[in-house]
Protein backbone atom coordinates (compact mmCIF):
# COMPACT_ATOMS: atom_id res chain seq x y z
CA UNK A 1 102.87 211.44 92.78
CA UNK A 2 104.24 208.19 91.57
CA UNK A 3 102.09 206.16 89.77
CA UNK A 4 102.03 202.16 89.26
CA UNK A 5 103.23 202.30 86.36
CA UNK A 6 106.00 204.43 87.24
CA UNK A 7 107.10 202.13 89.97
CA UNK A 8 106.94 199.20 87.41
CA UNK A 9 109.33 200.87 84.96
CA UNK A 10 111.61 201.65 87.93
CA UNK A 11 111.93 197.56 88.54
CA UNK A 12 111.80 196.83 85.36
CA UNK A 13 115.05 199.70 84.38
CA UNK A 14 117.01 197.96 87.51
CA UNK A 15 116.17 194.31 87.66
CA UNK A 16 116.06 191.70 84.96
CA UNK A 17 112.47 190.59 85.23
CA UNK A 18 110.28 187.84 83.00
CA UNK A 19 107.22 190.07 84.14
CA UNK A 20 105.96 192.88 87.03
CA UNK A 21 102.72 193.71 87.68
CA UNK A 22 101.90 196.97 89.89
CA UNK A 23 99.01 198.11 91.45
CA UNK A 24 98.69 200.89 94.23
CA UNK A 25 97.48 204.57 94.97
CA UNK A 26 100.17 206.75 94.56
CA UNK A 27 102.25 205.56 98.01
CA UNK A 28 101.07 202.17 98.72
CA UNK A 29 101.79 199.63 96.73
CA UNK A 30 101.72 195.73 95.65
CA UNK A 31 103.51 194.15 93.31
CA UNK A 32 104.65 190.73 91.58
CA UNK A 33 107.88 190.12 90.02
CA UNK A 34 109.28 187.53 88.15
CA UNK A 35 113.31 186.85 87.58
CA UNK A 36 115.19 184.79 87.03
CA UNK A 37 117.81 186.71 89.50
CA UNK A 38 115.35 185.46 92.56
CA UNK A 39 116.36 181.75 91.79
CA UNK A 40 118.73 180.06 95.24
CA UNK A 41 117.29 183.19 97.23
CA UNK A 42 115.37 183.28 100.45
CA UNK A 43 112.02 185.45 100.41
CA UNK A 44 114.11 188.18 102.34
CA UNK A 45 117.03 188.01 99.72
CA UNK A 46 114.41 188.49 96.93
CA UNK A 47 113.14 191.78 98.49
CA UNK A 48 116.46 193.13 99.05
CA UNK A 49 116.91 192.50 95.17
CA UNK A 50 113.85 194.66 94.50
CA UNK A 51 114.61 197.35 96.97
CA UNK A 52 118.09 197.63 95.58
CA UNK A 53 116.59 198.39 92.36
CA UNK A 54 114.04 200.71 93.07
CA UNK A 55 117.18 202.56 95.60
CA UNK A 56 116.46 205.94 97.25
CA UNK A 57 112.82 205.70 96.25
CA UNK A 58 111.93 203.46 98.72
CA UNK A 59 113.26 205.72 101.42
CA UNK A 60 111.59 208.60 99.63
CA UNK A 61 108.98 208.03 97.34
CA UNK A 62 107.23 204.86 97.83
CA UNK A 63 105.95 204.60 101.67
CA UNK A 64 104.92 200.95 101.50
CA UNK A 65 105.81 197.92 98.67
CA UNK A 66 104.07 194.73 99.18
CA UNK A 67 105.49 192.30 96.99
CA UNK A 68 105.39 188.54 95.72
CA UNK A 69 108.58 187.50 93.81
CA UNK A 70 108.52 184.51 92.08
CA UNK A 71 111.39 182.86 90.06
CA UNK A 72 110.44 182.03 86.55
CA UNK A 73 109.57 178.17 87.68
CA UNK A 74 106.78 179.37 90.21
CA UNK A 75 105.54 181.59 88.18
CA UNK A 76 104.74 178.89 85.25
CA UNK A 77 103.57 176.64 88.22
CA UNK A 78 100.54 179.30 88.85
């Protein structure tokens, strides 16, 4: 079973991130990333960053991802 903090290290290995934060139950979970990479992107073109990342394990390991990306400027603005 994956576990938050397994899914965090999976973003973190594949995307250049200022800071993740994971919470969930083993298949569901929520997130919030930071990066700089989600700067000029729509909120659709910052998921597909994150699924990229995480790859086949979205298709086979993680059954749902809520997340809130942020670029490094909202993030500060919190």
């Amino acid at each position: 079973m994956l576990t938050p903090d397994s899914v965090k290290t999976y973003i973190e290995d594949n995307l250049s991130c200022e800071h993740v934060e994971v919470i969930g139950d083993g298949q569901h979970f929520e997130a919030i990333i930071v990066s700089t990479e989600f700067r000029d992107k729509n909120r659709v073109q910052q998921h597909q960053i994150v699924y990229r990342a995480l790859g086949e394990r979205m298709r086979e390991e993680i059954h749902a991802l809520s997340m809130r990306t942020l670029t490094p400027e909202q993030w500060a603005e919190q």
